[in-house]
C-alpha atoms as a PDB file:
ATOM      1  CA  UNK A   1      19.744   5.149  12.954  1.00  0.00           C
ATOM      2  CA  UNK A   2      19.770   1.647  12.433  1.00  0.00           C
ATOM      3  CA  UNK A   3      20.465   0.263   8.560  1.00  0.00           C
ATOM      4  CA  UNK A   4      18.746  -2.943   8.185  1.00  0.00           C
ATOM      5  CA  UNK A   5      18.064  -5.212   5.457  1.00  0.00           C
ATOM      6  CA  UNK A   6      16.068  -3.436   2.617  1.00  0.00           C
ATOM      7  CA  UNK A   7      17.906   0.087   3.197  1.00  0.00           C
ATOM      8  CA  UNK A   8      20.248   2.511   1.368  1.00  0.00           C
ATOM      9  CA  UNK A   9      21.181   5.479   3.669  1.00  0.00           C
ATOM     10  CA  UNK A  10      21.994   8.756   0.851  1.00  0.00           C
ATOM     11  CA  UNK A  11      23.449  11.497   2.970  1.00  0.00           C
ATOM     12  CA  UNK A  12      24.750  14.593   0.938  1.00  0.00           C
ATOM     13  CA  UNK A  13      24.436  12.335  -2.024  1.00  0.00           C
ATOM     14  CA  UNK A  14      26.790   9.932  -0.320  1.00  0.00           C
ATOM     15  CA  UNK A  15      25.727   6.500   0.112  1.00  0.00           C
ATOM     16  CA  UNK A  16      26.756   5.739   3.924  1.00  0.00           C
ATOM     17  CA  UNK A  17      25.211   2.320   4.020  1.00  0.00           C
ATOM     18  CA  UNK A  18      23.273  -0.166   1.963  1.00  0.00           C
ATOM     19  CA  UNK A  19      21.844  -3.699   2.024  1.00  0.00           C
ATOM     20  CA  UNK A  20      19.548  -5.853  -0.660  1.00  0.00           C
ATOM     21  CA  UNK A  21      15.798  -5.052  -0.728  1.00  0.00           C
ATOM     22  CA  UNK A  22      13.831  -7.911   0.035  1.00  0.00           C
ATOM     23  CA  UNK A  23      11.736  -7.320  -3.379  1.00  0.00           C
ATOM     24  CA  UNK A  24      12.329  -7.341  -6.975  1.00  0.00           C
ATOM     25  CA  UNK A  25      12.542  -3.764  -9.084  1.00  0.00           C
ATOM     26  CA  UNK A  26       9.597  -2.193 -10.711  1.00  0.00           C
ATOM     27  CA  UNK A  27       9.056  -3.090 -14.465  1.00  0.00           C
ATOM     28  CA  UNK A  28      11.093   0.000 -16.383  1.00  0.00           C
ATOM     29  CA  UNK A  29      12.698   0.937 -13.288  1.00  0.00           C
ATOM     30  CA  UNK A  30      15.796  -0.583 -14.509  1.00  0.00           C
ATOM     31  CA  UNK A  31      18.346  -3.092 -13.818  1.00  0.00           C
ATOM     32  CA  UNK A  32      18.646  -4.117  -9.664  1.00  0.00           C
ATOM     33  CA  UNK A  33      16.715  -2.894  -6.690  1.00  0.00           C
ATOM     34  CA  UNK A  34      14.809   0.358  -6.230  1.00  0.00           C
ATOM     35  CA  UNK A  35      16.697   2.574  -4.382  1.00  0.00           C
ATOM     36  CA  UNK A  36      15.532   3.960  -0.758  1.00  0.00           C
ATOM     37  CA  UNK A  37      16.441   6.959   0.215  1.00  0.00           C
ATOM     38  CA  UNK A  38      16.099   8.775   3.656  1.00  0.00           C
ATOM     39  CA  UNK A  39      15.640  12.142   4.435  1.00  0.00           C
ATOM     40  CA  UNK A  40      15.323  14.432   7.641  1.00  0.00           C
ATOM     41  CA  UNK A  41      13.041  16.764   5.474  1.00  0.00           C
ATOM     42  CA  UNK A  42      11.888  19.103   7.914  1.00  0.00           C
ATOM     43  CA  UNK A  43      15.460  19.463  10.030  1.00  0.00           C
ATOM     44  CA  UNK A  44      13.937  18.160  13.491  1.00  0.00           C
ATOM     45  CA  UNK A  45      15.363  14.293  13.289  1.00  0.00           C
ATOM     46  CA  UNK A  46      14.499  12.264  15.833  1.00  0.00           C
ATOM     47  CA  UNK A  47      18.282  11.950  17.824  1.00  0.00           C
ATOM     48  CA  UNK A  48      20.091  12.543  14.618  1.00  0.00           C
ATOM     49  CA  UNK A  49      17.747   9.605  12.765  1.00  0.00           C
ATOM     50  CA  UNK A  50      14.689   9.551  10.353  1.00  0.00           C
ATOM     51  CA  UNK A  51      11.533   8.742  11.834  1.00  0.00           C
ATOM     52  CA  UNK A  52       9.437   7.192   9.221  1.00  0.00           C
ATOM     53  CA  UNK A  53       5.317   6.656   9.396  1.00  0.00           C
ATOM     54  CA  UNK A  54       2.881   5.595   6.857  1.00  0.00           C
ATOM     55  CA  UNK A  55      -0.021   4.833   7.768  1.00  0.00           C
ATOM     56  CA  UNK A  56      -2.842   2.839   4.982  1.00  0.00           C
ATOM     57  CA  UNK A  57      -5.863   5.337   5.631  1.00  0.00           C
ATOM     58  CA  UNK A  58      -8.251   4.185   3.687  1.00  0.00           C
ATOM     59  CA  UNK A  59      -9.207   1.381   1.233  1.00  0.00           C
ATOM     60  CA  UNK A  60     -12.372   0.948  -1.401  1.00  0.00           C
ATOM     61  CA  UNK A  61     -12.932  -2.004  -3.304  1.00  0.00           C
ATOM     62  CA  UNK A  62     -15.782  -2.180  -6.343  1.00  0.00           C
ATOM     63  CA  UNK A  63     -17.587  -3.866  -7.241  1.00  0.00           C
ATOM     64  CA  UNK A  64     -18.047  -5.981  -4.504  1.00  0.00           C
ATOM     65  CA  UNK A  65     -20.484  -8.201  -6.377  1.00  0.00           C
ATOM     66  CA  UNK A  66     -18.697 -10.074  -9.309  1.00  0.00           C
ATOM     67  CA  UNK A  67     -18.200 -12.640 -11.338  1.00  0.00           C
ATOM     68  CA  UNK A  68     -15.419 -14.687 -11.563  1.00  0.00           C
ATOM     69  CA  UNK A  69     -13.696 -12.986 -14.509  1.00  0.00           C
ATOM     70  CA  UNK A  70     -14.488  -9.704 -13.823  1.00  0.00           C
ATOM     71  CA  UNK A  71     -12.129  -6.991 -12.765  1.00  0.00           C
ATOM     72  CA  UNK A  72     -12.403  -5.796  -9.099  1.00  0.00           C
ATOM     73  CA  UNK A  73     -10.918  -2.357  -8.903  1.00  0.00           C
ATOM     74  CA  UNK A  74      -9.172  -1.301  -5.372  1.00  0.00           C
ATOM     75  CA  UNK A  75      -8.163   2.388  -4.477  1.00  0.00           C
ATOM     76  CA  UNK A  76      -5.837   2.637  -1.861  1.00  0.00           C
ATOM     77  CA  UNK A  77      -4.667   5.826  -0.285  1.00  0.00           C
ATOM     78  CA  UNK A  78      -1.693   5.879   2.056  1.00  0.00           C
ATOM     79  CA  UNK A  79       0.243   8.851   4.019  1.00  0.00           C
ATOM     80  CA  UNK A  80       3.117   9.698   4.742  1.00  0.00           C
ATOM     81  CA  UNK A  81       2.610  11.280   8.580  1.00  0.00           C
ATOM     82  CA  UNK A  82       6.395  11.808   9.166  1.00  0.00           C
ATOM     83  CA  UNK A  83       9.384  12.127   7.365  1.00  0.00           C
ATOM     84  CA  UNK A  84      11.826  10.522   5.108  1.00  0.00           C
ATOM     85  CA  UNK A  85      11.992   9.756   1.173  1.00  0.00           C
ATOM     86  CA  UNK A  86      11.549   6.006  -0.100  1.00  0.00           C
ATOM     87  CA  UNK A  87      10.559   3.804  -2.839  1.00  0.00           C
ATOM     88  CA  UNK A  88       8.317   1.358  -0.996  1.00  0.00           C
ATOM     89  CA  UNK A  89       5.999  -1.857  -2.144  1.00  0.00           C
ATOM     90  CA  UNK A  90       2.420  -1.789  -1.636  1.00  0.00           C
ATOM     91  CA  UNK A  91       0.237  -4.314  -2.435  1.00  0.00           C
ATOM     92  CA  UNK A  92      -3.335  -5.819  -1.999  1.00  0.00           C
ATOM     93  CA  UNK A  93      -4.445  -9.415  -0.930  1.00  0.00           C
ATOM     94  CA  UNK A  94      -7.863 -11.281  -1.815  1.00  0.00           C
ATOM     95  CA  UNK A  95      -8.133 -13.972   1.518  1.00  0.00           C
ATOM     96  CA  UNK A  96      -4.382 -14.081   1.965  1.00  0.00           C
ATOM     97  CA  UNK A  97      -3.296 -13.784  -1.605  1.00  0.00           C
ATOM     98  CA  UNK A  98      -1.538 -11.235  -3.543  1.00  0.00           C
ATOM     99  CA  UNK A  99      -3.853  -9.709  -5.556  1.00  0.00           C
ATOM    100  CA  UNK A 100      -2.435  -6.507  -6.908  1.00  0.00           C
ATOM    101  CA  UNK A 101       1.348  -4.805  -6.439  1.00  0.00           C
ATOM    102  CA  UNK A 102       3.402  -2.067  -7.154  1.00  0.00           C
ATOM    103  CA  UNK A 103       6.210   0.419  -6.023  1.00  0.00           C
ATOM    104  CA  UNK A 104       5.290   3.741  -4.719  1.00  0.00           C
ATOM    105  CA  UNK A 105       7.758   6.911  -4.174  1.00  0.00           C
ATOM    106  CA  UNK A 106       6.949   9.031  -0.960  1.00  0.00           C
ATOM    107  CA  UNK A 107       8.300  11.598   0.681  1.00  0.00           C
ATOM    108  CA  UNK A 108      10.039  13.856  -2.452  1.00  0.00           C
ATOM    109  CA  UNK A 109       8.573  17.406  -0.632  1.00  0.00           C
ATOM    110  CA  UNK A 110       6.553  18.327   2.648  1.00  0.00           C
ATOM    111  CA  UNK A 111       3.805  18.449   0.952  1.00  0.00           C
ATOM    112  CA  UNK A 112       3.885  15.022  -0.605  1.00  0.00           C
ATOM    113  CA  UNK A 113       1.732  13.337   1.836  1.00  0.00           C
ATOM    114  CA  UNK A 114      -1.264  11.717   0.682  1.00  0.00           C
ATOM    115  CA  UNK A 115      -0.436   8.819  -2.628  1.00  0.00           C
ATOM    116  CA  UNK A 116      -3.494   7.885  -4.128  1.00  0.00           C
ATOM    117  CA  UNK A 117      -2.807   4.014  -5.856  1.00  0.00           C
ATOM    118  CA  UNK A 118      -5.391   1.697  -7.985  1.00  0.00           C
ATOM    119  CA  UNK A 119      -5.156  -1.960  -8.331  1.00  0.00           C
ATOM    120  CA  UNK A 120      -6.977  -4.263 -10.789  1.00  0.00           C
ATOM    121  CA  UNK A 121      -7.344  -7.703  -9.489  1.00  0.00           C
ATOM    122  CA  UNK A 122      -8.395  -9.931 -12.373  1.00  0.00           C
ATOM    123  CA  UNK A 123     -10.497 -12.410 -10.840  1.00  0.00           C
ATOM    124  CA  UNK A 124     -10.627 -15.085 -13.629  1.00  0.00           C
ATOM    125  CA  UNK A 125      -9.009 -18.134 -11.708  1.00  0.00           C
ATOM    126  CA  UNK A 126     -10.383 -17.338  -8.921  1.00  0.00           C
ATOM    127  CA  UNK A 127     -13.288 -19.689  -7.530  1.00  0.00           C
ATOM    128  CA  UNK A 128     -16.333 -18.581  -6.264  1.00  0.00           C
ATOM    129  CA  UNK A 129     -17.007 -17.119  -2.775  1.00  0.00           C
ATOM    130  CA  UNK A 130     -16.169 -14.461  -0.661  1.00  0.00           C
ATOM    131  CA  UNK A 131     -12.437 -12.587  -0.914  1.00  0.00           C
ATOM    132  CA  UNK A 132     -11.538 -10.442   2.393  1.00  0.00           C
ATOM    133  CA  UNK A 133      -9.187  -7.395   0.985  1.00  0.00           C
ATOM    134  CA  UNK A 134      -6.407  -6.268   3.267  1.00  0.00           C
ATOM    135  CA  UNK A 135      -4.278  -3.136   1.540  1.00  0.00           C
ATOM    136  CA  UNK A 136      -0.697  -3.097   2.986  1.00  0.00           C
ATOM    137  CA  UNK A 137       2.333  -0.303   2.479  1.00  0.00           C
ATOM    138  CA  UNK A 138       4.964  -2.015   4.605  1.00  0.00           C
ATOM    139  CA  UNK A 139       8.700  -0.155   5.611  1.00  0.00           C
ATOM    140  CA  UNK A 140      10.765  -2.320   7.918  1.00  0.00           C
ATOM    141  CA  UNK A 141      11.872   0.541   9.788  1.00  0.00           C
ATOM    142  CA  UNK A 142       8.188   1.897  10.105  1.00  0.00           C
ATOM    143  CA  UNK A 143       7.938   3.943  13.481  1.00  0.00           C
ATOM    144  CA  UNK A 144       4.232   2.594  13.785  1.00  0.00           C
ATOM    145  CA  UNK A 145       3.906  -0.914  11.357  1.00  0.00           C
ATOM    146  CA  UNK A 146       0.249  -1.494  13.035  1.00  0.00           C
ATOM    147  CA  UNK A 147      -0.934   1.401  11.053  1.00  0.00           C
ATOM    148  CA  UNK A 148       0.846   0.181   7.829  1.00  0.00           C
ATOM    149  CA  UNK A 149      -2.386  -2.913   6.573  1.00  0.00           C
ATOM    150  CA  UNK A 150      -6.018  -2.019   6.313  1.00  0.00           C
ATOM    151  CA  UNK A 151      -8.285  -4.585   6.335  1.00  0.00           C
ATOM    152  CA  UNK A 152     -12.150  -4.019   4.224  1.00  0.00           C
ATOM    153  CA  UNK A 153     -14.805  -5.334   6.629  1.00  0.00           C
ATOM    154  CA  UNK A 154     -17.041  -6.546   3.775  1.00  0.00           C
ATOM    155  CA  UNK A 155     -15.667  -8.999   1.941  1.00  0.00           C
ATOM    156  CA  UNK A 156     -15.944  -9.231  -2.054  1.00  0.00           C
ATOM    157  CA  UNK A 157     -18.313 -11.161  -3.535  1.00  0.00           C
ATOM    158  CA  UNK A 158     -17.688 -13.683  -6.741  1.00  0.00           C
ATOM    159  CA  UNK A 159     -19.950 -16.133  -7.866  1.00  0.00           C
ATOM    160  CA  UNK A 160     -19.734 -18.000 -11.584  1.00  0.00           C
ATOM    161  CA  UNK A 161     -20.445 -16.223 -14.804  1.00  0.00           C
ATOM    162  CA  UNK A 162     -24.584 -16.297 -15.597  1.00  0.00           C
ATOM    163  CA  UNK A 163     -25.558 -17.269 -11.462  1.00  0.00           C
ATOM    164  CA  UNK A 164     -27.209 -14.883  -9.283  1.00  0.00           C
ATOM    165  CA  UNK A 165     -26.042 -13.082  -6.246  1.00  0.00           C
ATOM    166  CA  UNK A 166     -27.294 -14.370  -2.715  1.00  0.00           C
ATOM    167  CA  UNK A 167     -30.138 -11.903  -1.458  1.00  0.00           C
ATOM    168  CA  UNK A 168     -31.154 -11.637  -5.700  1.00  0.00           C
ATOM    169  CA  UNK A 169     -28.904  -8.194  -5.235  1.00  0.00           C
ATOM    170  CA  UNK A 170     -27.034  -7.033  -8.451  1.00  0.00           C
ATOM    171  CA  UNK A 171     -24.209  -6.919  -9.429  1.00  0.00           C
ATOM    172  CA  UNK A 172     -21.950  -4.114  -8.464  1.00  0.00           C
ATOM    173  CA  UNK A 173     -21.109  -1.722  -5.395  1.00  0.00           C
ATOM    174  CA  UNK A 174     -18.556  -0.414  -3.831  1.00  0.00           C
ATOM    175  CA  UNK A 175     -17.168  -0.848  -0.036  1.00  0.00           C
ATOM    176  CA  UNK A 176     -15.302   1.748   1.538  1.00  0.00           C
ATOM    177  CA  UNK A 177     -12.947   1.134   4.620  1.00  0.00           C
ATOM    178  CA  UNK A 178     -11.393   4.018   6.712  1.00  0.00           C
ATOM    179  CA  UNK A 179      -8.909   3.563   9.566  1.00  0.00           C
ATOM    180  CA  UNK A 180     -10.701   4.408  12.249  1.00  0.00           C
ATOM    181  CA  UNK A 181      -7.232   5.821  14.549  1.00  0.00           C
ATOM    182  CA  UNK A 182      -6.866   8.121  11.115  1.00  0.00           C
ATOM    183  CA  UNK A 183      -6.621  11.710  11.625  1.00  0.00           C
ATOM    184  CA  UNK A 184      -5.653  14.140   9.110  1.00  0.00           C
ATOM    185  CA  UNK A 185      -2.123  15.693   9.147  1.00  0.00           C
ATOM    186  CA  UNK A 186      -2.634  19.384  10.383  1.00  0.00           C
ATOM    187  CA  UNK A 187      -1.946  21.324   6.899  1.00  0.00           C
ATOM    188  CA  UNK A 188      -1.469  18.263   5.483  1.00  0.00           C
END
C-alpha cells in the first residue's frame, strides 16, 4: 500500500508512515491534523493493503424553496462498502461553493457502515436564484472516487425576503437524491 499525502499508516499501534493532511483539524479535536488510521478489519486485505470505498448514497436538501436568510438543512448519508478506519472531511457545496463541512470517523467496527451527517447552510449572503447541491466524502486513496460526490437534481430555490416563489408555490419542500449504482451492503 501506497502512503500518500493526507495519510498516517497505524499498524500494531505503530505509526509506519505519515504525511500532512491537506485540511485543517476539527474544532475541539485538538492541536494539528486529525489522525487517519487504516485497518484490514475483516483479515482479507487486498495483497497485504487496505482497500478503502465510500460511496455518498444519498442526499436530501429542505426546504428547497427559501428565502435568502433562511436555513437550508442537508442530510447526507455515506457508507463505508469496504474496509479501513479514517477520520475523513465531508462537505456540501451550493453552485460550486462550500456550503457546509465537517470531519466524520468511519470504519471503528464491521458494523459501522452507514454515517448519517446534517448540514445547515445559512443562506443570508447569498443572492437570489437557484443553488445546485453536490454532497462529497472524498479519501485520496478511495478504491472507487466516482462514487465519493452526489449531485441533487433539483436545485434549491432562494428568492428575497417578502417575494413570491415562481409557479405562486410555497415555501418549503424537500428533494431527495439517491445514487442510482447504490446497492445495499449484504448484512450491512
Amino acid at each position: 500500500m501506497r502512503i500518500g499525502r493526507g495519510m498516517i499508516l497505524v499498524v500494531a499501534g505503530a505509526i509506519l508512515a505519515a504525511a500532512p493532511l491537506p485540511f485543517p483539524a476539527a474544532a475541539g479535536a485538538g492541536a494539528g491534523s486529525p489522525m487517519i488510521r487504516l485497518a484490514d478489519m475483516d483479515g482479507g486485505g487486498n495483497d497485504g493493503g487496505t482497500t478503502v470505498d465510500l460511496t455518498v448514497r444519498q442526499v436530501t436538501v429542505r426546504p428547497v424553496r427559501a428565502h435568502v436568510g433562511d436555513v437550508v438543512r442537508i442530510d447526507m448519508w455515506i457508507e463505508n462498502r469496504w474496509e479501513g478506519v479514517a477520520t475523513t472531511p465531508a462537505e456540501v457545496r451550493a453552485n460550486g461553493k462550500e456550503v457546509g463541512a465537517q470531519l466524520f470517523t468511519w470504519g471503528l467496527s464491521p458494523g459501522d457502515r452507514t454515517h448519517h451527517l446534517v448540514f445547515e447552510w445559512d443562506t443570508r449572503g447569498s443572492g437570489p436564484g437557484e443553488y445546485k447541491i453536490r454532497g462529497t466524502a472524498f479519501v485520496p486513496e478511495d478504491s472507487s472516487p466516482f462514487d465519493n460526490d452526489l449531485d441533487v437534481s433539483q436545485p434549491v430555490i432562494l428568492v428575497a425576503p417578502g417575494d413570491g416563489f415562481p409557479g405562486g408555490e410555497k415555501p418549503g419542500g424537500s428533494f431527495t437524491e439517491k445514487d442510482p449504482r447504490y446497492t445495499p451492503i449484504a448484512g450491512g
